[in-house]
N, C-alpha and C. Protein backbone atom coordinates (compact mmCIF):
# COMPACT_ATOMS: atom_id res chain seq x y z
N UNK A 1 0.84 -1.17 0.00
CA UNK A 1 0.00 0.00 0.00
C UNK A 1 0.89 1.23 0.00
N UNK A 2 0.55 2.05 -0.63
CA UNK A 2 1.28 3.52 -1.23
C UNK A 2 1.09 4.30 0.26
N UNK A 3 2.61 4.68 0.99
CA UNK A 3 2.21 5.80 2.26
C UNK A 3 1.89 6.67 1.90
N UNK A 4 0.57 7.66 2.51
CA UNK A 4 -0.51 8.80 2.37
C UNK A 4 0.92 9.85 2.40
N UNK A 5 0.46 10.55 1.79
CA UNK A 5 1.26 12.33 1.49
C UNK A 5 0.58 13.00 2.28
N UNK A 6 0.73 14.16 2.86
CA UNK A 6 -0.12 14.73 3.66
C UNK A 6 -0.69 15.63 2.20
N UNK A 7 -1.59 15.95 2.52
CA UNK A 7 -2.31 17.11 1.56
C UNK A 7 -1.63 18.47 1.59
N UNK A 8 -1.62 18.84 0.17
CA UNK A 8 -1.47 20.78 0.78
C UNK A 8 -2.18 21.10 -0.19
N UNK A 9 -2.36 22.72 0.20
CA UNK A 9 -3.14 23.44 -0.62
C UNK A 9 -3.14 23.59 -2.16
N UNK A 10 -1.48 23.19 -2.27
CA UNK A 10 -1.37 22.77 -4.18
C UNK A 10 -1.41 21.86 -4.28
N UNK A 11 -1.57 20.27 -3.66
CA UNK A 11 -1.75 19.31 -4.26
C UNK A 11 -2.29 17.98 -3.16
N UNK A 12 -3.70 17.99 -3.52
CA UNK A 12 -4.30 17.13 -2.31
C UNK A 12 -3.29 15.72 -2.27
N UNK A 13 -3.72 14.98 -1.57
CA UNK A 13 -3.36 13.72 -1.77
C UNK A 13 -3.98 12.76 -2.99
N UNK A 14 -3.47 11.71 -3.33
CA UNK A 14 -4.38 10.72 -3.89
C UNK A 14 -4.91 9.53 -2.91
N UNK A 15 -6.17 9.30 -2.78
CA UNK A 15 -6.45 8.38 -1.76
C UNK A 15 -5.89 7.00 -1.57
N UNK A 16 -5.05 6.20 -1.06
CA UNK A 16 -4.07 4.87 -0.95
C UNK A 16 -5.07 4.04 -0.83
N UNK A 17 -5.33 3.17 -2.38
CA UNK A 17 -5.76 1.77 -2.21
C UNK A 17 -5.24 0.86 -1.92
N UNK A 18 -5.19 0.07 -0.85
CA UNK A 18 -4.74 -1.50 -0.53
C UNK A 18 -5.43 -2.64 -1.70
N UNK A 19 -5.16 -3.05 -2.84
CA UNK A 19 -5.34 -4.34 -3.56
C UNK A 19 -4.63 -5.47 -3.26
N UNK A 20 -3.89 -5.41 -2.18
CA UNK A 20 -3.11 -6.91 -2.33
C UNK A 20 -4.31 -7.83 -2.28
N UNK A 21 -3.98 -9.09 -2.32
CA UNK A 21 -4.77 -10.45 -1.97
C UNK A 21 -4.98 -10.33 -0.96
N UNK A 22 -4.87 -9.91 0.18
CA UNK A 22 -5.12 -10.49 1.69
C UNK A 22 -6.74 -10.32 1.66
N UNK A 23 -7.04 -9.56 0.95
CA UNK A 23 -8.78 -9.88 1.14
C UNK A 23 -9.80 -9.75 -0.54
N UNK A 24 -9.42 -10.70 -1.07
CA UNK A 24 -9.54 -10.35 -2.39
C UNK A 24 -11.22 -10.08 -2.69
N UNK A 25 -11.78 -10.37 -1.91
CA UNK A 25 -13.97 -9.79 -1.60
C UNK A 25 -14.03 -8.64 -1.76
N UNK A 26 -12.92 -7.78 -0.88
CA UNK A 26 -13.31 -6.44 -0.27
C UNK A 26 -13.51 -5.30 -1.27
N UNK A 27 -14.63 -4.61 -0.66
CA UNK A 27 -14.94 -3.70 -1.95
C UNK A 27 -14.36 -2.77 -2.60
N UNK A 28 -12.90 -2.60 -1.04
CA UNK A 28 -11.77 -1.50 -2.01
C UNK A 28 -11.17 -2.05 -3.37
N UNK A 29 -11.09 -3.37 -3.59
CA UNK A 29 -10.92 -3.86 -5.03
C UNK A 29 -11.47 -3.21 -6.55
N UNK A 30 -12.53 -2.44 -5.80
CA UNK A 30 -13.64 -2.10 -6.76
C UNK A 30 -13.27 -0.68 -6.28
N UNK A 31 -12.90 0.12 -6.12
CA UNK A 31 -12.54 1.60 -5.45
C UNK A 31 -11.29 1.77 -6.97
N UNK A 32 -12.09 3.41 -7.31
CA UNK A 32 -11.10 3.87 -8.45
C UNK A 32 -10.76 5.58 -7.46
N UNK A 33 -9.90 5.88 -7.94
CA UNK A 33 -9.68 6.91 -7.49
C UNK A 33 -8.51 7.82 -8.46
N UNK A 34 -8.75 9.35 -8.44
CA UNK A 34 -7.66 9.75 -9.72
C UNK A 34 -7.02 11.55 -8.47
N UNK A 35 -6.28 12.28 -8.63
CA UNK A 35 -6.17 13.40 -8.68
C UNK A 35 -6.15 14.66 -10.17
N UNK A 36 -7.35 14.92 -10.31
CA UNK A 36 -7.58 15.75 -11.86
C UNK A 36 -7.86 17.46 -11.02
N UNK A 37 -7.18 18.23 -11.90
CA UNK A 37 -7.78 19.50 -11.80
C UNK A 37 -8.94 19.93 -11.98
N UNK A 38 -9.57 20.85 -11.20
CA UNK A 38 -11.09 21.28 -11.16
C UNK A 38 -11.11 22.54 -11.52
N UNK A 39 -11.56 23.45 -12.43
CA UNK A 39 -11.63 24.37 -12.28
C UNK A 39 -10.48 25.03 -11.55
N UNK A 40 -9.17 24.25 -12.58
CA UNK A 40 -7.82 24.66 -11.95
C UNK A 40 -7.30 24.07 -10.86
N UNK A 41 -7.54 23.91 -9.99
CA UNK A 41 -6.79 23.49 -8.60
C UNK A 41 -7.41 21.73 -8.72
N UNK A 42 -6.35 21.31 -8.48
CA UNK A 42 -5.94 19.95 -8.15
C UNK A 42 -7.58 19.53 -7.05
N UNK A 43 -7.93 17.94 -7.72
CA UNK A 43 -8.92 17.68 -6.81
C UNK A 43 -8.64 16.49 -6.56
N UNK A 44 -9.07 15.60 -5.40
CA UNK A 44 -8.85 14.39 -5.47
C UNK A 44 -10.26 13.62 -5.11
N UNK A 45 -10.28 12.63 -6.00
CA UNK A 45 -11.94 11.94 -6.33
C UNK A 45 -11.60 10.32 -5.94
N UNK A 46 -12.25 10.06 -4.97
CA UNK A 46 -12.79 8.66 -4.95
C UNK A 46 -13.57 7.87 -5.14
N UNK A 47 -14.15 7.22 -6.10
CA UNK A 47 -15.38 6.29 -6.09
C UNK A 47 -15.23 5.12 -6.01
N UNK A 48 -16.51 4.14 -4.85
CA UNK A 48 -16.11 2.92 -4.23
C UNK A 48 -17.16 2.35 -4.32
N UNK A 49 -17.83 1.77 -5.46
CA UNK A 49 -19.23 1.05 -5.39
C UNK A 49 -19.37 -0.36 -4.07
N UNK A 50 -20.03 0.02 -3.48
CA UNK A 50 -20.22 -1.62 -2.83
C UNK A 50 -21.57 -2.16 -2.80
N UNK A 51 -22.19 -3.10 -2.10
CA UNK A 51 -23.41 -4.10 -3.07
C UNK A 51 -24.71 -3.06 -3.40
N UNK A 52 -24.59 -1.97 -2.58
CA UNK A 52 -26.31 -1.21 -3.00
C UNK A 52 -25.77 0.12 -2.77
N UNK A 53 -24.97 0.79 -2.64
CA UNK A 53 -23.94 2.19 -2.95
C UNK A 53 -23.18 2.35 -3.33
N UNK A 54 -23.25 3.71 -3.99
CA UNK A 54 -21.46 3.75 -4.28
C UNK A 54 -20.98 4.85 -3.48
N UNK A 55 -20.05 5.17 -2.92
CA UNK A 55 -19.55 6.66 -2.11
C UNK A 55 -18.26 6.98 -3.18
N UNK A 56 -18.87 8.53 -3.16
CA UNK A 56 -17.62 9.32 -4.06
C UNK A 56 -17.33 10.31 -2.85
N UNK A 57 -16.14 10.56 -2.88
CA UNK A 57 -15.10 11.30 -2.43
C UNK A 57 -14.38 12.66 -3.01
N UNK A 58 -15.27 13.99 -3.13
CA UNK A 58 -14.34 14.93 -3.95
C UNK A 58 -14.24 16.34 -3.09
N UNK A 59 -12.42 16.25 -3.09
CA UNK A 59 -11.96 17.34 -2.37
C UNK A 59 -10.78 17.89 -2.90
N UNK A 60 -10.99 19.48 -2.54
CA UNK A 60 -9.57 20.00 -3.13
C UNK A 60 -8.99 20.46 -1.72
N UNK A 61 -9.93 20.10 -0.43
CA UNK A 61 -9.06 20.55 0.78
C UNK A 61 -7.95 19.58 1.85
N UNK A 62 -8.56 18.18 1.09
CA UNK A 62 -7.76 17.47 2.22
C UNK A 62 -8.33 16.84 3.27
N UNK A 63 -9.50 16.75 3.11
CA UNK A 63 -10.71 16.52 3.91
C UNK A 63 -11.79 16.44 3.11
N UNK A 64 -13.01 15.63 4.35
CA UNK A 64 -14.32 15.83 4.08
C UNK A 64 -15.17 16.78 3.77
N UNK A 65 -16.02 16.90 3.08
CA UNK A 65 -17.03 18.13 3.13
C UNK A 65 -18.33 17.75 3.92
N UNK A 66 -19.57 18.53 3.32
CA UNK A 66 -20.78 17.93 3.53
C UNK A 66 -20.91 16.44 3.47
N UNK A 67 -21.59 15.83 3.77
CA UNK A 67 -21.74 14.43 3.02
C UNK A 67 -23.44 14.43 3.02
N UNK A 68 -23.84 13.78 1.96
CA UNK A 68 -25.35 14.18 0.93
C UNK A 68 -25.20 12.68 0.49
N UNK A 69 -26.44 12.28 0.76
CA UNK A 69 -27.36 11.25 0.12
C UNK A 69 -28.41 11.31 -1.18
N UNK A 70 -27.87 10.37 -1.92
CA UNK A 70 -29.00 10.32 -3.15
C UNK A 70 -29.46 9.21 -3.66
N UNK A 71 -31.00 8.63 -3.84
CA UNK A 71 -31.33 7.82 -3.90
C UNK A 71 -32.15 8.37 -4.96
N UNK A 72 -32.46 7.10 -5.86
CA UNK A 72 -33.55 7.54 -7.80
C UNK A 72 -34.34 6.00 -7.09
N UNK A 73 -35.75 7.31 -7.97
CA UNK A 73 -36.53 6.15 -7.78
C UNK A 73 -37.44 6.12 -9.12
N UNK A 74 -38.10 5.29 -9.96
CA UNK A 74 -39.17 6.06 -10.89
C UNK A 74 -40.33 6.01 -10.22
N UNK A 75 -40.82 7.29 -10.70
CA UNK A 75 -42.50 7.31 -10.00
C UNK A 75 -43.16 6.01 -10.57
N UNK A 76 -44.19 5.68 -9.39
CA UNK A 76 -45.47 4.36 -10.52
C UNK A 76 -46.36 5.51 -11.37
N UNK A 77 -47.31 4.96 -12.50
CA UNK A 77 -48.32 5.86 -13.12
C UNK A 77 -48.14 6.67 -14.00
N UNK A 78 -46.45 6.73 -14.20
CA UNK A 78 -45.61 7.43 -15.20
C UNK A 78 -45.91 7.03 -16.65
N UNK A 79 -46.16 5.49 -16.79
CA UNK A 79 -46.08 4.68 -18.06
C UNK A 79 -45.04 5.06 -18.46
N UNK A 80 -43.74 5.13 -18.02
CA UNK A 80 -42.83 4.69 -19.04
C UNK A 80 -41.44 4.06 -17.80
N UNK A 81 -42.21 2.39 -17.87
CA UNK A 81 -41.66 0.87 -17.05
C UNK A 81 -40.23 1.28 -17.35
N UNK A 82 -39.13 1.36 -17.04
CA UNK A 82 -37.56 1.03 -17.50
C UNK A 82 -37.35 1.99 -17.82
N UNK A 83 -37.86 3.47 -18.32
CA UNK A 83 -37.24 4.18 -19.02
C UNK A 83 -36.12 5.11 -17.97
N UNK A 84 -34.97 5.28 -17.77
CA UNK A 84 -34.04 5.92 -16.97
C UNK A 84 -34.15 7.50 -16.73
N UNK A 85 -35.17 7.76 -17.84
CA UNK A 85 -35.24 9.30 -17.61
C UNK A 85 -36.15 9.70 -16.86
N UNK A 86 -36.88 8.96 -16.62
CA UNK A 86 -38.79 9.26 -15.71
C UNK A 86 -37.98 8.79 -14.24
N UNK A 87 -36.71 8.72 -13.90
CA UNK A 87 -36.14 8.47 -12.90
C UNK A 87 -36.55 9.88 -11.99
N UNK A 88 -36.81 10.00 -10.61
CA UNK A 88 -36.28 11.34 -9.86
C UNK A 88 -35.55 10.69 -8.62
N UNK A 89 -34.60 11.71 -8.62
CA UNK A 89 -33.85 11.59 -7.39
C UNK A 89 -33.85 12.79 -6.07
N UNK A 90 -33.82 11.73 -5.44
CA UNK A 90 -33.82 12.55 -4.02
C UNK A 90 -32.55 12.61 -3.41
N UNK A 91 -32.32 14.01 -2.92
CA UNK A 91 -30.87 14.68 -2.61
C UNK A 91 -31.01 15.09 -1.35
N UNK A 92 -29.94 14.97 -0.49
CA UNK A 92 -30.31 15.52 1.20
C UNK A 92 -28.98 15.48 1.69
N UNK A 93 -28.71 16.62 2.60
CA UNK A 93 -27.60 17.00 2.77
C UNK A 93 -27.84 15.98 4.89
N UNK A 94 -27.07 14.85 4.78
CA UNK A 94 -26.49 13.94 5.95
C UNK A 94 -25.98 14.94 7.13
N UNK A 95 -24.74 15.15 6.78
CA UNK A 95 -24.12 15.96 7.45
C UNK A 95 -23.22 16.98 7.32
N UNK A 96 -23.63 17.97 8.11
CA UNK A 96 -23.28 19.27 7.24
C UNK A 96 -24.36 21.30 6.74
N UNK A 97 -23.69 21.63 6.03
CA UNK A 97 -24.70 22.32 5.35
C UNK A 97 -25.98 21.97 3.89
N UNK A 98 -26.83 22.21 4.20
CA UNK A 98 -27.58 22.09 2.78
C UNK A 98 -27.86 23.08 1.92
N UNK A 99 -27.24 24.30 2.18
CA UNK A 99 -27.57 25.50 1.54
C UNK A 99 -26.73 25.99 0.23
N UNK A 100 -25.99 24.99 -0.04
CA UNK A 100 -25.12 25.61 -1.27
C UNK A 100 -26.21 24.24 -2.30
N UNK A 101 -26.82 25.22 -3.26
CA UNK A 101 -27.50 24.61 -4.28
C UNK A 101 -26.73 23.84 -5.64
N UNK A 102 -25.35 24.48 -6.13
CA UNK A 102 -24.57 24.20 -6.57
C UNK A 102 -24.15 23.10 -6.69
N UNK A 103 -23.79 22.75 -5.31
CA UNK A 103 -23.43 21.20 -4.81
C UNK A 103 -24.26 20.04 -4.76
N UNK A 104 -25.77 20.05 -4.47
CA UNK A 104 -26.74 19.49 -4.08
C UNK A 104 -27.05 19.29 -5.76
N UNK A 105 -26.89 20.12 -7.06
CA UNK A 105 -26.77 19.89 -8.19
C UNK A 105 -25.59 18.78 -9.04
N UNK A 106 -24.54 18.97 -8.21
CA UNK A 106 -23.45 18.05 -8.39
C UNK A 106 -23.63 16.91 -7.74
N UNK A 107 -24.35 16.47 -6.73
CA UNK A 107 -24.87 14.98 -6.46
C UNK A 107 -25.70 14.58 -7.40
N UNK A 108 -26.80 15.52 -7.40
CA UNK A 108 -27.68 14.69 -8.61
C UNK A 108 -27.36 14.13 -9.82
N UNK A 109 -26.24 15.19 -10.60
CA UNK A 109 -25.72 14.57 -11.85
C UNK A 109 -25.42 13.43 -11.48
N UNK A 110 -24.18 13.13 -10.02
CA UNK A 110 -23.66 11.87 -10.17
C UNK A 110 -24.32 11.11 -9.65
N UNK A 111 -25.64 11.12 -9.19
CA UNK A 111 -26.65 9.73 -8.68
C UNK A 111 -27.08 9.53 -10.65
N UNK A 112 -27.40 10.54 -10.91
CA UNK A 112 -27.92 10.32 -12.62
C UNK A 112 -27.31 9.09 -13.30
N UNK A 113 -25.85 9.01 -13.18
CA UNK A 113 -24.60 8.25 -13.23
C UNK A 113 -24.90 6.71 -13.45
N UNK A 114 -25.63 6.75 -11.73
CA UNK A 114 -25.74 5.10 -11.26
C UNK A 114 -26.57 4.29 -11.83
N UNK A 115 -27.62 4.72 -12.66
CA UNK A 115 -28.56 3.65 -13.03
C UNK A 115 -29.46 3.36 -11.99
N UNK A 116 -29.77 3.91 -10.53
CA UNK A 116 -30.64 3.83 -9.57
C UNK A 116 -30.29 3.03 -8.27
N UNK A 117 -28.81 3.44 -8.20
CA UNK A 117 -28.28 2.60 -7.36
C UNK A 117 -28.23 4.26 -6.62
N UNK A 118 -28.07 3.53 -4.94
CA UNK A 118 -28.18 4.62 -4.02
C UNK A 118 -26.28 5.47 -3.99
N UNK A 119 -26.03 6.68 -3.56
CA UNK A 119 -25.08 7.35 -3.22
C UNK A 119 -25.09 7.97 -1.91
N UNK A 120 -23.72 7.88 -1.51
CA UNK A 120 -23.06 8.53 -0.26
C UNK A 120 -21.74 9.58 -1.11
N UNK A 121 -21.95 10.28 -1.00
CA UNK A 121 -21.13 11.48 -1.82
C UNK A 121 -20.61 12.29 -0.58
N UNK A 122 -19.67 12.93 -0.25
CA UNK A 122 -19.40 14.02 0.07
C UNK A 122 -18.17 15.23 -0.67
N UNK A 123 -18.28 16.41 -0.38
CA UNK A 123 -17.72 17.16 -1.54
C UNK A 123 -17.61 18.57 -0.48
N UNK A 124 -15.88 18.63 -0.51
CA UNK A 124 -15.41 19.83 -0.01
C UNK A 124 -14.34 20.74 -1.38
N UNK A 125 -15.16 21.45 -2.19
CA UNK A 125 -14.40 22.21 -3.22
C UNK A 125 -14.55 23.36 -3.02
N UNK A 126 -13.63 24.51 -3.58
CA UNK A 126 -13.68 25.49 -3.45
C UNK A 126 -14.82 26.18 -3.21
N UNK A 127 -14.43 28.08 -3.03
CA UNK A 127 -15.79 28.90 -2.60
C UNK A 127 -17.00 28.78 -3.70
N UNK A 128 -16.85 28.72 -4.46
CA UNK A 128 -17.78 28.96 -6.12
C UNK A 128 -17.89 27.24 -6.76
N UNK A 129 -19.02 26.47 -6.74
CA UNK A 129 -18.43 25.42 -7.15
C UNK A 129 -19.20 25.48 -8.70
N UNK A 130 -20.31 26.01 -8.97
CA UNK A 130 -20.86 26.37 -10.44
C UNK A 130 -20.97 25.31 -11.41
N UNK A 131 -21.59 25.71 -12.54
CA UNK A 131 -21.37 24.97 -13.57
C UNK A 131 -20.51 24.20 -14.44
N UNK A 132 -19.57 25.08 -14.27
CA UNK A 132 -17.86 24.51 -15.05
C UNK A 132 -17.49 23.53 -14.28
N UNK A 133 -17.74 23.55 -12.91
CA UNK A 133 -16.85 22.43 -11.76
C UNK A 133 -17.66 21.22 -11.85
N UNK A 134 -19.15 21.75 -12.07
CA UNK A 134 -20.34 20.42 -11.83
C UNK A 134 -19.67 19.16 -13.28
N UNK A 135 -19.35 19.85 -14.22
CA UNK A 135 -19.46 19.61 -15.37
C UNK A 135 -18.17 18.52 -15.61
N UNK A 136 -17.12 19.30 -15.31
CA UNK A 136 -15.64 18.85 -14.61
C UNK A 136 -15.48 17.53 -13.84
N UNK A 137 -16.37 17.68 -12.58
CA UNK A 137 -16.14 16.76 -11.35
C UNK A 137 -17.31 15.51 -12.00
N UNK A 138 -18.40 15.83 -12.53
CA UNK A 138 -18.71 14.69 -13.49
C UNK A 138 -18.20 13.93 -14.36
N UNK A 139 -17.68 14.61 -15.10
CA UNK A 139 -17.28 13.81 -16.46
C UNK A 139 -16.06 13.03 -15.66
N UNK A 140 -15.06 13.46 -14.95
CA UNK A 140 -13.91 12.36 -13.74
C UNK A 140 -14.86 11.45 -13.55
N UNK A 141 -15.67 11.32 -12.62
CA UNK A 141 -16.74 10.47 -11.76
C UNK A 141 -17.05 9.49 -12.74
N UNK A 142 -17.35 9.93 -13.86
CA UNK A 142 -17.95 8.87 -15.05
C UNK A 142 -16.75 8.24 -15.64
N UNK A 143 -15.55 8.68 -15.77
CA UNK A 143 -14.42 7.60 -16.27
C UNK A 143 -13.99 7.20 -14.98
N UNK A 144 -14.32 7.17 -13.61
CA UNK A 144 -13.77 6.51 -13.17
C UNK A 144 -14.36 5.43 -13.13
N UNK A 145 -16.19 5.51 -13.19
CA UNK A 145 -16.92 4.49 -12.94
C UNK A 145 -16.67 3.39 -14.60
N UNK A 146 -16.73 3.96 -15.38
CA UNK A 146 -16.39 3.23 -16.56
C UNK A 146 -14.93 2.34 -16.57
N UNK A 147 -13.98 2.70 -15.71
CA UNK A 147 -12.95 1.85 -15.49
C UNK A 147 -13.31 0.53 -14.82
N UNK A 148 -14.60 0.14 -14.31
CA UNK A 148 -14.35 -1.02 -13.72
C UNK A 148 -14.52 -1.94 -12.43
N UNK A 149 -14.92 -2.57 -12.41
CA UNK A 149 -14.54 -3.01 -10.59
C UNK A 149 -15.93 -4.01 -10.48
N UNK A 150 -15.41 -5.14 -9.61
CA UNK A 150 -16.10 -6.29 -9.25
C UNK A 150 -17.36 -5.70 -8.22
N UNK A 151 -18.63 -6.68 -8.64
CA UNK A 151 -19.70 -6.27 -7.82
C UNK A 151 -20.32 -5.33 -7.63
N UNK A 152 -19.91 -4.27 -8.78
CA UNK A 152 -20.52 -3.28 -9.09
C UNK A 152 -21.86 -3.25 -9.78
N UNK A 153 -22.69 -2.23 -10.10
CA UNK A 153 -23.75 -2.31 -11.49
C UNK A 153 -23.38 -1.32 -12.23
N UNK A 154 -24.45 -1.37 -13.02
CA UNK A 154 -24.41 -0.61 -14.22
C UNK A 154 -24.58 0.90 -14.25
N UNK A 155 -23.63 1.45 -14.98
CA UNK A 155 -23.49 3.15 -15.56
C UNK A 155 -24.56 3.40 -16.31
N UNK A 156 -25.20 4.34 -15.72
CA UNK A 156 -26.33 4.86 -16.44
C UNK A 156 -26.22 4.74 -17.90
N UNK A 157 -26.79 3.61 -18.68
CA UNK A 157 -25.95 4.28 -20.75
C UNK A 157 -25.22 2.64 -20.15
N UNK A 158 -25.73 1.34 -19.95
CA UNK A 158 -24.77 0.27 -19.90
C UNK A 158 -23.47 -0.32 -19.75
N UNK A 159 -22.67 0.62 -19.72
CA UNK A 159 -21.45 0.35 -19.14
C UNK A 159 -21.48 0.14 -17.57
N UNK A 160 -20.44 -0.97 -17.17
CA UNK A 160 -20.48 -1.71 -16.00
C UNK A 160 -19.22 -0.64 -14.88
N UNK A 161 -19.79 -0.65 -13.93
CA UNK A 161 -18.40 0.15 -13.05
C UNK A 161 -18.06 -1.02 -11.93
């Protein structure tokens, strides 16, 4: 296992996965993680699907942020059985603040992601997190989930994470 760096303000850490064999089940097997720039400054993203969540991890401080729950459900009465778009999701800020709308927008994209699998997200990014960052910290989230990993489900759009 890779020893943790401490974080600094120019360059978070990358989160240290353990893959050896000693527990070849465990769901960090299935844990992708990258350090990509956000809206400039270095971010570091974790995503860790396990049997009915996935938790993403995105910070440019070195720490936790809020942490926000999101669960999709389709309404009944909709008439349209399977279709992924008649999906709504429900967003709620766990622990923390709920008042930055921005952010609470950046979960939803990435529950959008899952195909209706539940999320544990938390997200400490800069003062302004906006459109450019939502846009940014998604499109990461989605190649990381497209990379892979045992016991996962399906990426919204059939690809397996």
């Amino acid at each position: 296992m890779a020893t943790p760096v401490a974080p600094s303000s120019a360059s978070p850490a990358a989160f240290p996965i353990d893959t050896s064999a000693a527990d070849a089940r465990h769901p960090a097997h299935a844990a992708r993680s990258t350090v990509a720039p956000v809206r400039g400054t270095p971010t570091a993203i974790l995503v860790q699907p396990f049997a009915d969540t996935v938790v993403v991890v995105v910070t440019q401080r070195g720490r936790l942020g809020t942490v926000w729950s999101a669960s999709s459900a389709t309404p009944s009465g909709l008439g349209r059985d399977g279709d992924p778009s008649a999906r709504v999701v429900d967003v709620a800020a766990l622990l923390g603040s709920s008042d930055d709308s921005d952010v609470a927008v950046l979960v939803r994209a990435v529950a959008g992601l899952l195909g209706g699998r539940s999320l544990l997200m938390t997200v400490a990014l800069g003062a302004a997190v906006g459109a450019d960052a939502v846009r940014e910290v998604v499109a990461i989230v989605r190649q990381l989930l497209l990379q892979g990993g045992r016991g996962a489900a399906a990426v919204s759009g059939g690809e397996a994470i």
